[in-house]
PDB file of N, CA and C in Angstrom:
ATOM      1  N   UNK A   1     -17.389   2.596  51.193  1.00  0.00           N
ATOM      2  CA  UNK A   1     -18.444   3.430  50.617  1.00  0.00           C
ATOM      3  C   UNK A   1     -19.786   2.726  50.806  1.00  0.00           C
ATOM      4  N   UNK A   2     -20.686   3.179  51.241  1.00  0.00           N
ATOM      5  CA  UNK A   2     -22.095   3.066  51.601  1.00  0.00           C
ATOM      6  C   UNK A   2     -23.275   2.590  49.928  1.00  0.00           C
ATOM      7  N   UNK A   3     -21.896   2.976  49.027  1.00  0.00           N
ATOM      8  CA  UNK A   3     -23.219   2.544  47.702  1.00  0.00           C
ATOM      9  C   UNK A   3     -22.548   0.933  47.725  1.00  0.00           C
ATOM     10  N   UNK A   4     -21.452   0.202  47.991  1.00  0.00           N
ATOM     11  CA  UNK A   4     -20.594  -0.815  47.520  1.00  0.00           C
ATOM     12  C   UNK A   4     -21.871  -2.079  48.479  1.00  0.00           C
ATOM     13  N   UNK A   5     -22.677  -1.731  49.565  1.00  0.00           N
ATOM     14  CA  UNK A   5     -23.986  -3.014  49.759  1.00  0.00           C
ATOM     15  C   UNK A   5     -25.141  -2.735  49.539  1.00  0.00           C
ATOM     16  N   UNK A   6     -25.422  -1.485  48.883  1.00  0.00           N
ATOM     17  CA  UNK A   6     -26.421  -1.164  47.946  1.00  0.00           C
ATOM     18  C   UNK A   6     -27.211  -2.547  47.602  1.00  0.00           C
ATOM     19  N   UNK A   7     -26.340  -2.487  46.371  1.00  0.00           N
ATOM     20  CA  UNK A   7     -27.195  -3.096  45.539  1.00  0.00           C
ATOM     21  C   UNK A   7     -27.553  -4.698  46.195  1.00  0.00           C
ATOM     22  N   UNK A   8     -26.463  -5.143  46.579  1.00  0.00           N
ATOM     23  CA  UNK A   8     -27.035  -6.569  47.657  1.00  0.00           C
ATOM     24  C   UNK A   8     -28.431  -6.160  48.302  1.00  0.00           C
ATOM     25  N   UNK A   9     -27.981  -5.158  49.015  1.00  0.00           N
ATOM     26  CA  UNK A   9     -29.581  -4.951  49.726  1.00  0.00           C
ATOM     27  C   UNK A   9     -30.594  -4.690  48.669  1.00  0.00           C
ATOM     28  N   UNK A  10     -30.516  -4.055  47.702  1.00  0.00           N
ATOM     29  CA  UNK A  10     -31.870  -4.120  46.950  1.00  0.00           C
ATOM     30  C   UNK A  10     -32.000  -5.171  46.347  1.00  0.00           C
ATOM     31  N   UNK A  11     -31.413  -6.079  45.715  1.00  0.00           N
ATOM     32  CA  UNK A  11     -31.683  -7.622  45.209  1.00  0.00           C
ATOM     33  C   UNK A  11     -32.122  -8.416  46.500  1.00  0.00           C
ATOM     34  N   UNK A  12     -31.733  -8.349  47.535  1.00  0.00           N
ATOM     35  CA  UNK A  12     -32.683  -9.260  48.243  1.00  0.00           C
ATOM     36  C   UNK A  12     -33.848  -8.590  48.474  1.00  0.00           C
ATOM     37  N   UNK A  13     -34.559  -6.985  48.875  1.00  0.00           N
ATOM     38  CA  UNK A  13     -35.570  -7.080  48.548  1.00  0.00           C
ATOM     39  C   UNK A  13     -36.470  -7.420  47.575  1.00  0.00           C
ATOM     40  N   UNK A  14     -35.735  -7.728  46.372  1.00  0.00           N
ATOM     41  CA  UNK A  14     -36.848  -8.236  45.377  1.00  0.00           C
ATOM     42  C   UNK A  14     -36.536  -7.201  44.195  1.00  0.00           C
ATOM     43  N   UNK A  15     -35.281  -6.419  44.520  1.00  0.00           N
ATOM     44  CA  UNK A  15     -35.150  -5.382  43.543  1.00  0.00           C
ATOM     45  C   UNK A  15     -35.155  -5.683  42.134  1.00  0.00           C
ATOM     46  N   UNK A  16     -34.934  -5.630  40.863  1.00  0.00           N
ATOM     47  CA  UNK A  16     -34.583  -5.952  39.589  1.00  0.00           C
ATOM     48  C   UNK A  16     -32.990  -5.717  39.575  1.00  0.00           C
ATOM     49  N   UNK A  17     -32.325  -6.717  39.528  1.00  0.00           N
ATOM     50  CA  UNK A  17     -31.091  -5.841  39.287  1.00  0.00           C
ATOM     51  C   UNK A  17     -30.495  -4.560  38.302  1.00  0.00           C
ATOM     52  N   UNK A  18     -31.145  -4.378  37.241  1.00  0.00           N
ATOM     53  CA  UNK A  18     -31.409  -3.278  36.314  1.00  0.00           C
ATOM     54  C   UNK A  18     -31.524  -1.919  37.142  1.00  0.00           C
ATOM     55  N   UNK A  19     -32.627  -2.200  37.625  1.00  0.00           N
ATOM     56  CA  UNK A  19     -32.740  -0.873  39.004  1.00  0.00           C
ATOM     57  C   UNK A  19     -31.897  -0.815  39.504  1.00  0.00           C
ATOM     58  N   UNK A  20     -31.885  -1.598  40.514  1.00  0.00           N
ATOM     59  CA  UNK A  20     -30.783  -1.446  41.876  1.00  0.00           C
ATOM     60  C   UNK A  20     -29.316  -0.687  40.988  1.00  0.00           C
ATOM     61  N   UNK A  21     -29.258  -1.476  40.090  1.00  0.00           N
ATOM     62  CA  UNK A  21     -27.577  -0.337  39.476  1.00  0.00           C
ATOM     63  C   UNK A  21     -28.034   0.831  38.916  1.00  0.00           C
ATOM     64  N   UNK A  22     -29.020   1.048  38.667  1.00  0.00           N
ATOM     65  CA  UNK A  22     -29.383   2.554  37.912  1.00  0.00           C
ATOM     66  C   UNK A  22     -29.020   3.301  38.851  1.00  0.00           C
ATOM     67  N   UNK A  23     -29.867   2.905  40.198  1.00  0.00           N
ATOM     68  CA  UNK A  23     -30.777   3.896  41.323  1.00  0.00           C
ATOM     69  C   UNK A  23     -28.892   3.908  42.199  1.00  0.00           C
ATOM     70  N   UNK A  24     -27.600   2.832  42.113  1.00  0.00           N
ATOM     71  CA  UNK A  24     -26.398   3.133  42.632  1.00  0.00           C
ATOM     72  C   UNK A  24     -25.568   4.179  41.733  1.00  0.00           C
ATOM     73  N   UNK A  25     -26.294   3.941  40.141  1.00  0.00           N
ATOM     74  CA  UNK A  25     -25.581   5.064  39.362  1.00  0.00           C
ATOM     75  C   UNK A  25     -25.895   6.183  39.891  1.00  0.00           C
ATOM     76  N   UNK A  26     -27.251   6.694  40.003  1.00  0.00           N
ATOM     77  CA  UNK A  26     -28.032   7.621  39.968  1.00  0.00           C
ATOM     78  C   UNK A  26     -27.455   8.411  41.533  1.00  0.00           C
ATOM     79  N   UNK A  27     -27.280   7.625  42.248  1.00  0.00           N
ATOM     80  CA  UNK A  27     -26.486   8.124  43.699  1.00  0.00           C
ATOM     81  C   UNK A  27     -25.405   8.711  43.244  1.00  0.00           C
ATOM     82  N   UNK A  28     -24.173   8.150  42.937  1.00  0.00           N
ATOM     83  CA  UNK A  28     -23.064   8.252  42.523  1.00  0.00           C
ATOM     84  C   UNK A  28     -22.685   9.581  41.504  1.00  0.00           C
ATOM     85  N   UNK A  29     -23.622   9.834  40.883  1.00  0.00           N
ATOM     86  CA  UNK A  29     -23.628  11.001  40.619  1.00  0.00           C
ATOM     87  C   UNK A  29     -24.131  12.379  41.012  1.00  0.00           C
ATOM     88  N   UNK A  30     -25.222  12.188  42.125  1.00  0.00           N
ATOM     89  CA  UNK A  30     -25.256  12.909  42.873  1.00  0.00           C
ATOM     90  C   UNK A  30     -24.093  13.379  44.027  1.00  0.00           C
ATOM     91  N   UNK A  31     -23.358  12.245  44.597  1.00  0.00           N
ATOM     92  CA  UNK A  31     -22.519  12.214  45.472  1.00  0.00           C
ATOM     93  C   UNK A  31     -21.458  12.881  45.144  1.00  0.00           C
ATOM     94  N   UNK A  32     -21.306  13.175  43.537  1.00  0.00           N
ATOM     95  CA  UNK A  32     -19.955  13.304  43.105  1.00  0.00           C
ATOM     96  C   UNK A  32     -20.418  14.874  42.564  1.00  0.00           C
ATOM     97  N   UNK A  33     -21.356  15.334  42.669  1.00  0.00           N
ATOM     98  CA  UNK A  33     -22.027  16.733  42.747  1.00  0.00           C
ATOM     99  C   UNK A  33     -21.851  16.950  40.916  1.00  0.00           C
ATOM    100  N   UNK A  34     -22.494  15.743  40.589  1.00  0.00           N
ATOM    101  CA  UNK A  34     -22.740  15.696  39.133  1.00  0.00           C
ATOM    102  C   UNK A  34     -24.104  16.580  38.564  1.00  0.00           C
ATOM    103  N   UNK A  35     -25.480  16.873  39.866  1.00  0.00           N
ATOM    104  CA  UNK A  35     -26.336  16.930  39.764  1.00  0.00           C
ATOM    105  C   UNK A  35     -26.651  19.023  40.544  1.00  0.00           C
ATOM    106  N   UNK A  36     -25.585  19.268  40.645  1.00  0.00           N
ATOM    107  CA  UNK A  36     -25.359  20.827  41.597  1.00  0.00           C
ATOM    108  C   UNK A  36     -25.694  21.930  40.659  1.00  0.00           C
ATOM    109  N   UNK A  37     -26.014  21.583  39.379  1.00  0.00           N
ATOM    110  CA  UNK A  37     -25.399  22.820  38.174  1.00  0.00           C
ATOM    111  C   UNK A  37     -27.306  23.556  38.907  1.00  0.00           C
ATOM    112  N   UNK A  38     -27.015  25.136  38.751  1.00  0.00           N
ATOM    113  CA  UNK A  38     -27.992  26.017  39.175  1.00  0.00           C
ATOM    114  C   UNK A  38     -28.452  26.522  37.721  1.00  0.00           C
ATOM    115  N   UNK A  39     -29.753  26.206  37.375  1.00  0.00           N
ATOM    116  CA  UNK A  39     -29.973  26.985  36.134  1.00  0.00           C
ATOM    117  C   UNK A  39     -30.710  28.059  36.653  1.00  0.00           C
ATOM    118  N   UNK A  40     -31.139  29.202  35.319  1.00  0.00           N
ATOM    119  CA  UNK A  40     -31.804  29.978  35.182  1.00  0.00           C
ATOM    120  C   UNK A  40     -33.205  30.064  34.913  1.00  0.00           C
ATOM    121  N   UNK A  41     -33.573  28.601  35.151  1.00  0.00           N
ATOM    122  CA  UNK A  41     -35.167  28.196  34.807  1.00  0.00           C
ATOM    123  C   UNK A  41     -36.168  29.087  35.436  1.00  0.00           C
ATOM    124  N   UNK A  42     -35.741  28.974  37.125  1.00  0.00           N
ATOM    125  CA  UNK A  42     -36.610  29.517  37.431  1.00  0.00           C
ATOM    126  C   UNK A  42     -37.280  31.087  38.193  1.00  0.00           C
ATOM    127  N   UNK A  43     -36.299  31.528  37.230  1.00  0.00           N
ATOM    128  CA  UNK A  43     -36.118  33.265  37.302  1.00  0.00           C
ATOM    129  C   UNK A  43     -36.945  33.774  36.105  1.00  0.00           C
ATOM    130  N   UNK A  44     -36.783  32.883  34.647  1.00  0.00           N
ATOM    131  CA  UNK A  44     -37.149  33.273  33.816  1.00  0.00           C
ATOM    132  C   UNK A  44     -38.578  33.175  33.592  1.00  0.00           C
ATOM    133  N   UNK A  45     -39.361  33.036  34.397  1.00  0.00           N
ATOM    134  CA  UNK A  45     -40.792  32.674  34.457  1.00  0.00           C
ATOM    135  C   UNK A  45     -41.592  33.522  35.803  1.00  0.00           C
ATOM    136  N   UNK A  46     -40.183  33.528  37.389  1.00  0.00           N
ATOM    137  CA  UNK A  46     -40.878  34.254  38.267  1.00  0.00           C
ATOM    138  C   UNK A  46     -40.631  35.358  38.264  1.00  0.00           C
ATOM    139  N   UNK A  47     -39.783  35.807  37.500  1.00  0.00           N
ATOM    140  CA  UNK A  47     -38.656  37.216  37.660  1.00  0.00           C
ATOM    141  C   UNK A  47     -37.543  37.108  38.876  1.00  0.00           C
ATOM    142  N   UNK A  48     -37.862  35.920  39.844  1.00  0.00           N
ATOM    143  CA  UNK A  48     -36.793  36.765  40.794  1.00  0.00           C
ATOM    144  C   UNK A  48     -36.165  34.875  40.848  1.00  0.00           C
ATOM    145  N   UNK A  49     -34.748  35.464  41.332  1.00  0.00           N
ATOM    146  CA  UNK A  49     -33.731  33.955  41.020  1.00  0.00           C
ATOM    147  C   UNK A  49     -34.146  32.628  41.800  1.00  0.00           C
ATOM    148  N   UNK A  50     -33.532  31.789  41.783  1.00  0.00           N
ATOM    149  CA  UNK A  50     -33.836  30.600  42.754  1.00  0.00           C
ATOM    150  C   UNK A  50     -33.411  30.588  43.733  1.00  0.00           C
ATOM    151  N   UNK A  51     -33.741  29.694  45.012  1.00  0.00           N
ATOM    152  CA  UNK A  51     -33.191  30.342  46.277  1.00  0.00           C
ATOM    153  C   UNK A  51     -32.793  28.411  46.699  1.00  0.00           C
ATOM    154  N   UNK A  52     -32.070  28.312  47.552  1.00  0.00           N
ATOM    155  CA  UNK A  52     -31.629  27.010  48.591  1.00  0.00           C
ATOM    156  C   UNK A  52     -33.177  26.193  49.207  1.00  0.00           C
ATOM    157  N   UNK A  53     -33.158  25.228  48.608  1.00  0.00           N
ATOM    158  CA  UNK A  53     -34.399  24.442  49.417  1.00  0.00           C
ATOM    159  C   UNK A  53     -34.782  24.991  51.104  1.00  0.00           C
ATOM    160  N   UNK A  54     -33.700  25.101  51.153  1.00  0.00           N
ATOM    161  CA  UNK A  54     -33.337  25.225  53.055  1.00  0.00           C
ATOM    162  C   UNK A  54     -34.086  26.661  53.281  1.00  0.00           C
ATOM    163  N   UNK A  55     -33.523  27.591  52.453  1.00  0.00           N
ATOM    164  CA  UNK A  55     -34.424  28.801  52.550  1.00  0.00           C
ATOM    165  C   UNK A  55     -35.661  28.263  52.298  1.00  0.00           C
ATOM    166  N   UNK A  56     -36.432  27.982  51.591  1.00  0.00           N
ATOM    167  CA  UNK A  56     -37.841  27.675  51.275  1.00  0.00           C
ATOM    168  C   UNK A  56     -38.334  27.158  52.738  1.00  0.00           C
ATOM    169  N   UNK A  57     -37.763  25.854  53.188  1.00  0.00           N
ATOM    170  CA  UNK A  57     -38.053  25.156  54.532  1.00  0.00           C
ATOM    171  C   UNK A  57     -38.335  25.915  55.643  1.00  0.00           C
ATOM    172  N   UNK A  58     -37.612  26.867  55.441  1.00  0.00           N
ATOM    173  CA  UNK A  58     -37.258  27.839  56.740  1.00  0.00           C
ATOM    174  C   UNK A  58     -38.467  28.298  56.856  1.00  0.00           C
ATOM    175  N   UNK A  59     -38.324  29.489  56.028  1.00  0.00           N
ATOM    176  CA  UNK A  59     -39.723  30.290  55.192  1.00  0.00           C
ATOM    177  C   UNK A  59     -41.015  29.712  55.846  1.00  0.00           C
ATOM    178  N   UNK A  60     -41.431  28.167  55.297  1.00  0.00           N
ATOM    179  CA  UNK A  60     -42.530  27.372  55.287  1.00  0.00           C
ATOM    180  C   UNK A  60     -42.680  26.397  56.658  1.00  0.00           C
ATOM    181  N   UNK A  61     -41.775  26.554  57.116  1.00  0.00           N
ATOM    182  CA  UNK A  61     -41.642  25.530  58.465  1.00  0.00           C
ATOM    183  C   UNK A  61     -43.348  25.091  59.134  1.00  0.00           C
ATOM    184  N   UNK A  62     -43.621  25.984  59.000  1.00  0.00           N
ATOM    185  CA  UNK A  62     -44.702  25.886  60.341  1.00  0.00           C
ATOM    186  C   UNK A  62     -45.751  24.863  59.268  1.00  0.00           C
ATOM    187  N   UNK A  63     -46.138  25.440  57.266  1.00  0.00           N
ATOM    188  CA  UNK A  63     -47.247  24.964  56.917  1.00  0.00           C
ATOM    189  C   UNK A  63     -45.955  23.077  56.306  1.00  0.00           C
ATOM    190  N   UNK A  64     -44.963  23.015  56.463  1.00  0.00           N
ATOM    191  CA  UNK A  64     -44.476  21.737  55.789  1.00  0.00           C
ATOM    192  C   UNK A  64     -44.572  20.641  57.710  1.00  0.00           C
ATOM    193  N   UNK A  65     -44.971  21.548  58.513  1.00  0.00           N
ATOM    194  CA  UNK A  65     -45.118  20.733  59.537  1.00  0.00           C
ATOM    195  C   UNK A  65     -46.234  20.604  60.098  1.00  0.00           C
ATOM    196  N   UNK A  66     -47.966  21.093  59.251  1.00  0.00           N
ATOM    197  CA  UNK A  66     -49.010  20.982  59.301  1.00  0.00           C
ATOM    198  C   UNK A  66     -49.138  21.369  60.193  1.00  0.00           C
ATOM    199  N   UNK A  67     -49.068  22.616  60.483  1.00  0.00           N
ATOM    200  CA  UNK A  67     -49.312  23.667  61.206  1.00  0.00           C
ATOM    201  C   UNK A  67     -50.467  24.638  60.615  1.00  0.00           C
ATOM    202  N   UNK A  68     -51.537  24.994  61.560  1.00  0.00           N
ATOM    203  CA  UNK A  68     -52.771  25.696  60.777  1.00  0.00           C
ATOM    204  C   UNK A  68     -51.756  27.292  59.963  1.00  0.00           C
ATOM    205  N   UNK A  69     -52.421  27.814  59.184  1.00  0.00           N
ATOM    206  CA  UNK A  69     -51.728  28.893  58.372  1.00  0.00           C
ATOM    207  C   UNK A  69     -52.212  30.362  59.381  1.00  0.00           C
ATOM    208  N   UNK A  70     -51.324  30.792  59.004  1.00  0.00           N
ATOM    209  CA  UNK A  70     -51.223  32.456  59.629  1.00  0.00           C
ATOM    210  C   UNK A  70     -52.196  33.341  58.796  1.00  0.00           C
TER     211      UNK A  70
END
């Protein structure tokens, strides 16, 4: 597993070890799709549901790649 030289590598940059295990927790639960839950936040404010980052990207491609606007 890719988190198990983590934290070596961030202690020799100079990491805090405090960090470096948070920021391997903080992976680890992403990895383990601890972090997937879809709320209703942001429907209840635009009216319309949330959509996949990827859709957004798509959508925006041209201005997230500093591209003059249409």
């Amino acid at each position: 597993m890719p988190s198990d030289h983590l934290p070596a590598g961030m202690l020799a940059a100079g990491w805090e070890p405090w960090r470096a295990a948070g920021l391997v927790e903080l992976y680890g639960l992403y990895a383990s799709g601890g972090a997937a839950a879809v709320a209703s936040d942001v429907e209840k404010p635009t009216g319309r549901p949330a959509r996949p980052f990827a859709a957004f990207a798509t959508e925006h491609a041209a201005a997230l790649r500093g591209e003059p606007g249409n």
